[in-house]
PDB file of N, CA and C in Angstrom:
ATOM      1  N   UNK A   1     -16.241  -7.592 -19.008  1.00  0.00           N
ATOM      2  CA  UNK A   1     -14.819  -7.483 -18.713  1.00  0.00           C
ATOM      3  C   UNK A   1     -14.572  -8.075 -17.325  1.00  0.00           C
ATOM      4  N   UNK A   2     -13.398  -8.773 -17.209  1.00  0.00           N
ATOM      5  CA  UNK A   2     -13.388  -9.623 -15.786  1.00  0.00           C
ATOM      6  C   UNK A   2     -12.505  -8.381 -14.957  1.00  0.00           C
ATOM      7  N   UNK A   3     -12.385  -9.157 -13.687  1.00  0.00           N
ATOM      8  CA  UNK A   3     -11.981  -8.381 -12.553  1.00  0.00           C
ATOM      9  C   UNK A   3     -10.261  -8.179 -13.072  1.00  0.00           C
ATOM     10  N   UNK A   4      -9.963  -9.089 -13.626  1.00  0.00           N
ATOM     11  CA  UNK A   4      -8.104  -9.083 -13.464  1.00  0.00           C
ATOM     12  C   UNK A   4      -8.250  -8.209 -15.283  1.00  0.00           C
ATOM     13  N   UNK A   5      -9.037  -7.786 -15.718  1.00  0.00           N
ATOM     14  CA  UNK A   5      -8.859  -6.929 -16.928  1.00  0.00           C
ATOM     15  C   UNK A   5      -8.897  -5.639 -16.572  1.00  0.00           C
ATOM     16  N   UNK A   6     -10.256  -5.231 -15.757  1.00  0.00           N
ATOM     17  CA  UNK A   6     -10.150  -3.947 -15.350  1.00  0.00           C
ATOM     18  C   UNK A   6      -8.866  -3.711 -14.244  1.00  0.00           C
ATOM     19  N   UNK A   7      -8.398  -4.774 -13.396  1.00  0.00           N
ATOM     20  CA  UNK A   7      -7.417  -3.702 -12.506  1.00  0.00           C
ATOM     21  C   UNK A   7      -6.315  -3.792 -13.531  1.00  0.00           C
ATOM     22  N   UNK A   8      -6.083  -4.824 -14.535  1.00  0.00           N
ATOM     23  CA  UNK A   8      -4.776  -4.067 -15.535  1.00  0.00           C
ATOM     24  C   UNK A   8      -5.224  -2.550 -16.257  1.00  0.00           C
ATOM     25  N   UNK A   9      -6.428  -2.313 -16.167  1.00  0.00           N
ATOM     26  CA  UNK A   9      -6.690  -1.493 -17.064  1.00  0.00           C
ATOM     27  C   UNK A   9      -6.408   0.124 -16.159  1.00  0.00           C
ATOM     28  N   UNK A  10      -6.845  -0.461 -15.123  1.00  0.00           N
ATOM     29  CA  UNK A  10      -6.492   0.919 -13.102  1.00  0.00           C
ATOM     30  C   UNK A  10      -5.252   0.778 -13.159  1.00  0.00           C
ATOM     31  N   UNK A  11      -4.398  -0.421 -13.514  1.00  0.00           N
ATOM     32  CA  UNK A  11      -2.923  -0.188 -13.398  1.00  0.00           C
ATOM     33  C   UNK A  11      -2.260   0.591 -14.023  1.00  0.00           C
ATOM     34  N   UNK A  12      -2.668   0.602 -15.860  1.00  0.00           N
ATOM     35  CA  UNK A  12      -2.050   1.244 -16.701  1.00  0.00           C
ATOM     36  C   UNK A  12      -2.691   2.862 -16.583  1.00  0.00           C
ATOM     37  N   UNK A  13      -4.017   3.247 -16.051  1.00  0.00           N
ATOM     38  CA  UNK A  13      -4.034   4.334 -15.913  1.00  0.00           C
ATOM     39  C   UNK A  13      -3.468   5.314 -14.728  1.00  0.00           C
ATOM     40  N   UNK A  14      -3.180   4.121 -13.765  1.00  0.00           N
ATOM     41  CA  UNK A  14      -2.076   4.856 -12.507  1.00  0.00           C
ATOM     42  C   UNK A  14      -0.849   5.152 -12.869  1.00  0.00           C
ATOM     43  N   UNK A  15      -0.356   4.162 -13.639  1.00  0.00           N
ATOM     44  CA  UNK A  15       1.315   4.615 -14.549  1.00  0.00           C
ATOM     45  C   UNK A  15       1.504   5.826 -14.898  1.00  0.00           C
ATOM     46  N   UNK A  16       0.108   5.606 -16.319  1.00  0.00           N
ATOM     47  CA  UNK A  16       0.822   7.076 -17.017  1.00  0.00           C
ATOM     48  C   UNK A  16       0.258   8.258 -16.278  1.00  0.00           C
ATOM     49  N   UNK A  17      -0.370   8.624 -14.454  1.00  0.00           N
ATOM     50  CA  UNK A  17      -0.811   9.589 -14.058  1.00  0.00           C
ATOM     51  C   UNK A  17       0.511   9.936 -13.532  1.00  0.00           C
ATOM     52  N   UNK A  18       1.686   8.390 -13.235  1.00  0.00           N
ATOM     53  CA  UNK A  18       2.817   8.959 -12.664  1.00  0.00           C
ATOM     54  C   UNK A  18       3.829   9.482 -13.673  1.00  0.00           C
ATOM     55  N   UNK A  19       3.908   9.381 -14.994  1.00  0.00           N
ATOM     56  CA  UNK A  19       4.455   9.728 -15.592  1.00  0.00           C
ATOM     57  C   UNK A  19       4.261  11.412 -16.107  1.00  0.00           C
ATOM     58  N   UNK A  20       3.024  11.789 -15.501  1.00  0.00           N
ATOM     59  CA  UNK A  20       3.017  13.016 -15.479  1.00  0.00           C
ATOM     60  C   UNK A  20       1.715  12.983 -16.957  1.00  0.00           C
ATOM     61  N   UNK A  21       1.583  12.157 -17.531  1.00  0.00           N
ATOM     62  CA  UNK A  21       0.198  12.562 -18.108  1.00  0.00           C
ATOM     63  C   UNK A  21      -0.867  12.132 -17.460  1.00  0.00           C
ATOM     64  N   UNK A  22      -2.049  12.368 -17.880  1.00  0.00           N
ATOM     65  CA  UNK A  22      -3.306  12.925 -17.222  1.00  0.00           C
ATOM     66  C   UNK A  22      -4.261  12.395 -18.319  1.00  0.00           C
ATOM     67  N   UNK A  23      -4.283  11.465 -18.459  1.00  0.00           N
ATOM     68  CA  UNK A  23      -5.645  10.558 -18.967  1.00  0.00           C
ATOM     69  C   UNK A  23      -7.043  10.146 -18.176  1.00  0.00           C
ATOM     70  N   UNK A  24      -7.808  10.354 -19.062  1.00  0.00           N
ATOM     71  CA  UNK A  24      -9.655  10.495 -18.355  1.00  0.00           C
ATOM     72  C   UNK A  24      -9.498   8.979 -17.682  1.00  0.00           C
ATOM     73  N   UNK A  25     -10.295   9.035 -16.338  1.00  0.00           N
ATOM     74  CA  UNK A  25      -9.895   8.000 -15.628  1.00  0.00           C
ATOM     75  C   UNK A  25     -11.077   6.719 -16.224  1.00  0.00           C
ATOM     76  N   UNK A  26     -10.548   5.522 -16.376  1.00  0.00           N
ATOM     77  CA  UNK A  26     -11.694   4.670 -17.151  1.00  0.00           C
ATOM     78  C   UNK A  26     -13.016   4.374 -16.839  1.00  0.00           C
ATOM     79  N   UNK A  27     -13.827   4.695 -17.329  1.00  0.00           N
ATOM     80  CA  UNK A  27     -15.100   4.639 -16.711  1.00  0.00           C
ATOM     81  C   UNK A  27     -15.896   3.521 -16.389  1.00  0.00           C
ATOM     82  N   UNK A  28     -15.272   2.113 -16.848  1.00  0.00           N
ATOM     83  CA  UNK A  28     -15.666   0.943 -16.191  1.00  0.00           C
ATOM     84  C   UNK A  28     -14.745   0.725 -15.008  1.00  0.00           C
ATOM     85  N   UNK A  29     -14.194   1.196 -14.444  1.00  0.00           N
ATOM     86  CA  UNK A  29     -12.972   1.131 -13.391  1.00  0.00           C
ATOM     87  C   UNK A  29     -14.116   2.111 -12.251  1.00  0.00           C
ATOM     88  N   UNK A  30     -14.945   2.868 -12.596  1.00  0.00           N
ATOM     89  CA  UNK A  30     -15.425   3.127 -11.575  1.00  0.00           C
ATOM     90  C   UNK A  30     -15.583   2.274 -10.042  1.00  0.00           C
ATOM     91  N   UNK A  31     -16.731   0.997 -10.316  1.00  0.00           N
ATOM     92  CA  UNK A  31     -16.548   0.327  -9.246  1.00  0.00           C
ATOM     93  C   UNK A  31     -15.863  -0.557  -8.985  1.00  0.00           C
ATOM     94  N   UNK A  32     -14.703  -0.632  -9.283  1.00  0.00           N
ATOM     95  CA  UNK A  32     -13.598  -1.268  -9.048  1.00  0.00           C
ATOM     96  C   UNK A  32     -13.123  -1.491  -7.601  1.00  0.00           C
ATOM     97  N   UNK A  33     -13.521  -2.808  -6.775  1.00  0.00           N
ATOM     98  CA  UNK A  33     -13.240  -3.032  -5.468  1.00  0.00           C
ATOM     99  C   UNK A  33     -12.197  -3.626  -5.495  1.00  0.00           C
ATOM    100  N   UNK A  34     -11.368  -4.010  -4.270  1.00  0.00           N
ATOM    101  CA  UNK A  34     -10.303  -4.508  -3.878  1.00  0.00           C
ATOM    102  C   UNK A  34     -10.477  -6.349  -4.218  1.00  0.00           C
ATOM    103  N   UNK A  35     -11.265  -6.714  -3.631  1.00  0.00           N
ATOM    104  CA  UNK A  35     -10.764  -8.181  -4.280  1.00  0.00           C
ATOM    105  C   UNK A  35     -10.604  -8.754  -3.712  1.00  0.00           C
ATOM    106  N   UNK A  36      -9.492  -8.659  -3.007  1.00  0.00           N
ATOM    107  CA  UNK A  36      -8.808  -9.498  -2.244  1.00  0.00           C
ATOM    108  C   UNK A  36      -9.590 -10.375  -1.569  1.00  0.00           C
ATOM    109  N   UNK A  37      -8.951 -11.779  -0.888  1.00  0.00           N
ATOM    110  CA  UNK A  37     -10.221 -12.530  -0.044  1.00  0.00           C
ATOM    111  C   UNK A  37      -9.639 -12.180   1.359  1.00  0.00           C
ATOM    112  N   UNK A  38     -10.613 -12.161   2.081  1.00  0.00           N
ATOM    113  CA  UNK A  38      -9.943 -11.853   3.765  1.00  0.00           C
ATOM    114  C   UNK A  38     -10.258 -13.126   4.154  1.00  0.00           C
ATOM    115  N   UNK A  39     -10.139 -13.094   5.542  1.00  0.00           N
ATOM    116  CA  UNK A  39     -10.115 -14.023   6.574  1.00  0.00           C
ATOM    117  C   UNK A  39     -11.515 -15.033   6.606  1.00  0.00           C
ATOM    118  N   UNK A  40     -12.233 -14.484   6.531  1.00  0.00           N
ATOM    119  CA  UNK A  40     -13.903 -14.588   6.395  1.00  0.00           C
ATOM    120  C   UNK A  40     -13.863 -16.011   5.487  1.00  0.00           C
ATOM    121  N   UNK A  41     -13.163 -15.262   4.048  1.00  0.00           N
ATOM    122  CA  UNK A  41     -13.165 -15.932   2.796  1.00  0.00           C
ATOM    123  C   UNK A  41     -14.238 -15.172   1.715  1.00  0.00           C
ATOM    124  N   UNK A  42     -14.522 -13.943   2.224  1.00  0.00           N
ATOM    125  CA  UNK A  42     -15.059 -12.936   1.200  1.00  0.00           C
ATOM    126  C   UNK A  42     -14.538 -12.105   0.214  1.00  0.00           C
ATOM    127  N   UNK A  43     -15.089 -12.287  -0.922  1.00  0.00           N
ATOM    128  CA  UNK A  43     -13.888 -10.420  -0.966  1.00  0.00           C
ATOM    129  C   UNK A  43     -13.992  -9.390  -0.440  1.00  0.00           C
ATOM    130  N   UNK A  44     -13.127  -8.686  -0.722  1.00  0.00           N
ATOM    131  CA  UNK A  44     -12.733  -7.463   0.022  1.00  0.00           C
ATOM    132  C   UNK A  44     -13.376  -6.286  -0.668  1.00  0.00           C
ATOM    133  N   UNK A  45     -14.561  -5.641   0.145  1.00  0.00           N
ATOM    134  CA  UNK A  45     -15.546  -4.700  -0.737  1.00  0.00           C
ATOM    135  C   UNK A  45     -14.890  -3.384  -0.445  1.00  0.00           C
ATOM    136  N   UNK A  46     -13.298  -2.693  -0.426  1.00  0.00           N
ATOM    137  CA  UNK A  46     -13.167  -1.441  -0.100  1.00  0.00           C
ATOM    138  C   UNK A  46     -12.579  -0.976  -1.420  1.00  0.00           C
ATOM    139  N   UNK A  47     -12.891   0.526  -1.671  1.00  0.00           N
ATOM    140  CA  UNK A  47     -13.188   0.718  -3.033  1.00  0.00           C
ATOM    141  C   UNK A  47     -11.685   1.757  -3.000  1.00  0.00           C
ATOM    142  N   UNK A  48     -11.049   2.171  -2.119  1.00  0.00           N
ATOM    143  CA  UNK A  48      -9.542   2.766  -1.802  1.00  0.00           C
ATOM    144  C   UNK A  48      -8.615   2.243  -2.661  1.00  0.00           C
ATOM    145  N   UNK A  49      -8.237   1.919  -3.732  1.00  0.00           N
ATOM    146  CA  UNK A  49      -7.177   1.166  -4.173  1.00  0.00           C
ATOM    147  C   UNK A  49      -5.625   2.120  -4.657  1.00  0.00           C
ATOM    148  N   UNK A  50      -4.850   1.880  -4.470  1.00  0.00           N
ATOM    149  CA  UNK A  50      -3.840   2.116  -4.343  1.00  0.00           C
ATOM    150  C   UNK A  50      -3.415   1.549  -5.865  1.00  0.00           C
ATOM    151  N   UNK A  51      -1.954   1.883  -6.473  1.00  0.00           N
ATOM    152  CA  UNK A  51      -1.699   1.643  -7.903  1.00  0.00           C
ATOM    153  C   UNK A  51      -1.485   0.604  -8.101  1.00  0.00           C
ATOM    154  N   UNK A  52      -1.435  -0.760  -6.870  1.00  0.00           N
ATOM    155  CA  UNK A  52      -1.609  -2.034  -7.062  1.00  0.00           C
ATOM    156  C   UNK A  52      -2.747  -2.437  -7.281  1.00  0.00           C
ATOM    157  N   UNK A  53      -3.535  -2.307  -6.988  1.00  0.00           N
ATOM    158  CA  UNK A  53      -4.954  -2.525  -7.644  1.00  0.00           C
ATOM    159  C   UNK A  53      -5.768  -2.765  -6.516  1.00  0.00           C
ATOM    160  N   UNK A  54      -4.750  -3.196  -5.448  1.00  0.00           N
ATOM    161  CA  UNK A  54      -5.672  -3.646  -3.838  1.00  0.00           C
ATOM    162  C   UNK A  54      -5.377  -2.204  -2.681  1.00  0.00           C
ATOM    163  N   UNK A  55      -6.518  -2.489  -1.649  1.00  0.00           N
ATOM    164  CA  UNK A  55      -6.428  -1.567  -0.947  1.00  0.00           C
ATOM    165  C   UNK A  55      -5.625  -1.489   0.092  1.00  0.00           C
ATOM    166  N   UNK A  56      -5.334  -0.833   1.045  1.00  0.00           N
ATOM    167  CA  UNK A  56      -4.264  -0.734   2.152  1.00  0.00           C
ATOM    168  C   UNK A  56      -4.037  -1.791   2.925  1.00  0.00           C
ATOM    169  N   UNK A  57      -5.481  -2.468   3.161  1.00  0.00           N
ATOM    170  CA  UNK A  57      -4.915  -3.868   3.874  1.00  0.00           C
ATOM    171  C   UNK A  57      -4.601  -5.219   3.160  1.00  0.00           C
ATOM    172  N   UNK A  58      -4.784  -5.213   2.214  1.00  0.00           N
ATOM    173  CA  UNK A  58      -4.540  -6.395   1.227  1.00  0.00           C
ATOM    174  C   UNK A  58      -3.286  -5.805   0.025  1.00  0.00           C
ATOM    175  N   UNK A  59      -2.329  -5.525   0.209  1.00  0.00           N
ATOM    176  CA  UNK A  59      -1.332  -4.608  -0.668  1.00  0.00           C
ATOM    177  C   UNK A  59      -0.637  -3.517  -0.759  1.00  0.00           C
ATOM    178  N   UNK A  60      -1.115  -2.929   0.643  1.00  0.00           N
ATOM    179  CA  UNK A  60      -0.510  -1.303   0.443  1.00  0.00           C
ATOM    180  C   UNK A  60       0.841  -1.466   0.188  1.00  0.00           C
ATOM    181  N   UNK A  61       1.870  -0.263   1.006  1.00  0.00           N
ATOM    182  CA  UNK A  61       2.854   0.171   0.664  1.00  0.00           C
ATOM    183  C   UNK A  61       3.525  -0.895   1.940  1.00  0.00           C
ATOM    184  N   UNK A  62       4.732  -1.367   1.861  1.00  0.00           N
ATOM    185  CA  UNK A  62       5.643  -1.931   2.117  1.00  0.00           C
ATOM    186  C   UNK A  62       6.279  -1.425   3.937  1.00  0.00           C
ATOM    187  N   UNK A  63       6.539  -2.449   4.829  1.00  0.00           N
ATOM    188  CA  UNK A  63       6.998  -1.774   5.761  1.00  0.00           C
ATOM    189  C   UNK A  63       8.143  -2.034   6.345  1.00  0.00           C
ATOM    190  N   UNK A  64       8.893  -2.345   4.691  1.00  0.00           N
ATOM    191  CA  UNK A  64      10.681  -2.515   5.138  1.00  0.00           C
ATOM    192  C   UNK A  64      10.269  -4.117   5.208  1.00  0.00           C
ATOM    193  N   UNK A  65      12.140  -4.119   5.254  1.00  0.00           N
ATOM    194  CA  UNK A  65      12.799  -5.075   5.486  1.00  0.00           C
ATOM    195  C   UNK A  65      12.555  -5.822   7.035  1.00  0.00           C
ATOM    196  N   UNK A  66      12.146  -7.032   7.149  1.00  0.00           N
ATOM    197  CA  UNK A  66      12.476  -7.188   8.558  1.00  0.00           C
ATOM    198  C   UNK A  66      13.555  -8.189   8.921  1.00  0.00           C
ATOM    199  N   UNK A  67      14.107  -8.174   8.356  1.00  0.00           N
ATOM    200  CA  UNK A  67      16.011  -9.047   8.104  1.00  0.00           C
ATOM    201  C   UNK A  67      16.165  -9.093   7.098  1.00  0.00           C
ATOM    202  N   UNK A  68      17.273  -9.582   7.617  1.00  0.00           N
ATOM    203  CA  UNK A  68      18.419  -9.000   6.723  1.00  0.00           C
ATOM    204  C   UNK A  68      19.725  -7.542   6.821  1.00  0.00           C
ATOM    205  N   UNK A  69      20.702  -7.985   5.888  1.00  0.00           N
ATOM    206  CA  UNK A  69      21.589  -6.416   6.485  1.00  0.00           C
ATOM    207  C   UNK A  69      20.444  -5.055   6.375  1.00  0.00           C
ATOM    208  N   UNK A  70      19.581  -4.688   5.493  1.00  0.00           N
ATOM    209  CA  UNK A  70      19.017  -3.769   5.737  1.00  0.00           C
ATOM    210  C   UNK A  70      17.658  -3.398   6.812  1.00  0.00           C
ATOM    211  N   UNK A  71      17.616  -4.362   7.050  1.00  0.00           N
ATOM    212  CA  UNK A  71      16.671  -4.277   8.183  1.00  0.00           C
ATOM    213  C   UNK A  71      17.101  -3.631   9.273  1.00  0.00           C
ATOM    214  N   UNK A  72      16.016  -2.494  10.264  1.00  0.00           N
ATOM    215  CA  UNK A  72      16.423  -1.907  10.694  1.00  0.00           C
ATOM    216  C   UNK A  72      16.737  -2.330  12.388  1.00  0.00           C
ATOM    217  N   UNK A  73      17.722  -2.145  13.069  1.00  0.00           N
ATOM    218  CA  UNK A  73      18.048  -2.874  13.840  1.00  0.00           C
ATOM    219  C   UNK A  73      18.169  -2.300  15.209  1.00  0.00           C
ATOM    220  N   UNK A  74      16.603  -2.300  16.183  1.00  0.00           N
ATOM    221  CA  UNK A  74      16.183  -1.907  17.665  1.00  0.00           C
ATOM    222  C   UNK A  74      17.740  -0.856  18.358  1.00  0.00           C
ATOM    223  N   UNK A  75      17.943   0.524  18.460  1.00  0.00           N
ATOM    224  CA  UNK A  75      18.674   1.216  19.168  1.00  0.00           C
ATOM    225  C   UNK A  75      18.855   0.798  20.535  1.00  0.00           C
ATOM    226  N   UNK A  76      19.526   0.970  21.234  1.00  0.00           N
ATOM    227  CA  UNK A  76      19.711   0.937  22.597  1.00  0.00           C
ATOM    228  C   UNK A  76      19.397   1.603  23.609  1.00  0.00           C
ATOM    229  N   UNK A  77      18.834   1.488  24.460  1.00  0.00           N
ATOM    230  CA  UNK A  77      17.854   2.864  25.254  1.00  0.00           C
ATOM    231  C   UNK A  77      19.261   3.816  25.841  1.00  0.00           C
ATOM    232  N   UNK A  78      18.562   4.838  25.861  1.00  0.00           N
ATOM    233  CA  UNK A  78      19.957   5.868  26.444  1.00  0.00           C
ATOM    234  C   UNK A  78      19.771   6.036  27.926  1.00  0.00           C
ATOM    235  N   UNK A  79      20.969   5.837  28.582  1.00  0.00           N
ATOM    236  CA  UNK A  79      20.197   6.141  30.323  1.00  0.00           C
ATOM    237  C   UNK A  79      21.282   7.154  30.673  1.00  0.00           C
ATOM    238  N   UNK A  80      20.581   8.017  31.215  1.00  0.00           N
ATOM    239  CA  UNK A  80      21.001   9.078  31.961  1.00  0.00           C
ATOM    240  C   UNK A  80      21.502   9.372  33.312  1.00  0.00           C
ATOM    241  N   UNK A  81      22.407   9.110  33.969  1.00  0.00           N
ATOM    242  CA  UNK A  81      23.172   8.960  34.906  1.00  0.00           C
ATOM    243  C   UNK A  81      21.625   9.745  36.181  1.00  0.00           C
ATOM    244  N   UNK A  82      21.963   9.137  37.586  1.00  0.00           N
ATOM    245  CA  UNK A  82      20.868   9.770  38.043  1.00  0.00           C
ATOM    246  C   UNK A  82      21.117  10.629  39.057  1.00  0.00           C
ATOM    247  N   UNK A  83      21.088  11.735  39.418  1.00  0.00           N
ATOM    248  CA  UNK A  83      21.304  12.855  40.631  1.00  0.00           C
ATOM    249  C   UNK A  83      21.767  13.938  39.714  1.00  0.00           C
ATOM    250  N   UNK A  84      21.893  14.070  38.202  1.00  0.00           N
ATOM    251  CA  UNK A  84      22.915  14.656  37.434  1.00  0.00           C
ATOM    252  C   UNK A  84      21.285  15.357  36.873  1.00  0.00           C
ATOM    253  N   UNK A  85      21.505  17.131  36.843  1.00  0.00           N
ATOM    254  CA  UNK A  85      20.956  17.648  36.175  1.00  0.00           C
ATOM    255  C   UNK A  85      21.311  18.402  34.786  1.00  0.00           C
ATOM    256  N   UNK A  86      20.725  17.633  33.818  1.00  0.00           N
ATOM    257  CA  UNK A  86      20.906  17.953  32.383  1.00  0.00           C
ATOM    258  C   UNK A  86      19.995  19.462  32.113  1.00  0.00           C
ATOM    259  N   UNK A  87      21.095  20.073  31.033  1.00  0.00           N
ATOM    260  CA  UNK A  87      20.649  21.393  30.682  1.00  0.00           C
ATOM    261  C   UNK A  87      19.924  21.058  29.365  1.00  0.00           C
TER     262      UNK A  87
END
C-alpha cells in the first residue's frame, strides 16, 4: 500500500472519530510518518500527525488571515498620561 493510500485511509479514520464514531484505528497506519520533504530535501520522519495527514510543521492548524478585511489589524499602544496615579 503506498504512502498517499494509507494517509487517505488516517484521513477517513480521523473523520468518522469526529463524527462521534469510534472505529479500531487501522493497523497499517501504525507507522505512518509525516512525509513531508523539509529543507534538507528529506522526509519528514515525525510520527504526530494531525487529521491532515502531516505533522505540526508541515500542515498543522492555520494561523489566520494575514490580509485582507479579516486579518487582524496591530492595536495601538495605550499611553498613560505621566505624574497621574491610576487606581
Amino acid at each position: 500500500m503506498t504512502q498517499d493510500e494509507l494517509r487517505k485511509r488516517f484521513r477517513a479514520w480521523c473523520r468518522a472519530n469526529e463524527r462521534g464514531e469510534r472505529p479500531p484505528f487501522p493497523p497499517e497506519c501504525r507507522d505512518l510518518r509525516c512525509g513531508a520533504k523539509t529543507r534538507a530535501g528529506t522526509p519528514c520522519k515525525r510520527r504526530d500527525l494531525y487529521a491532515s495527514g502531516r505533522c505540526k510543521l508541515h500542515g498543522g492548524l492555520s494561523t489566520g488571515p494575514k490580509s485582507g478585511p479579516r486579518a487582524k489589524r496591530p492595536e495601538p499602544p495605550t499611553v498613560e498620561p505621566r505624574g497621574v496615579l491610576s487606581v
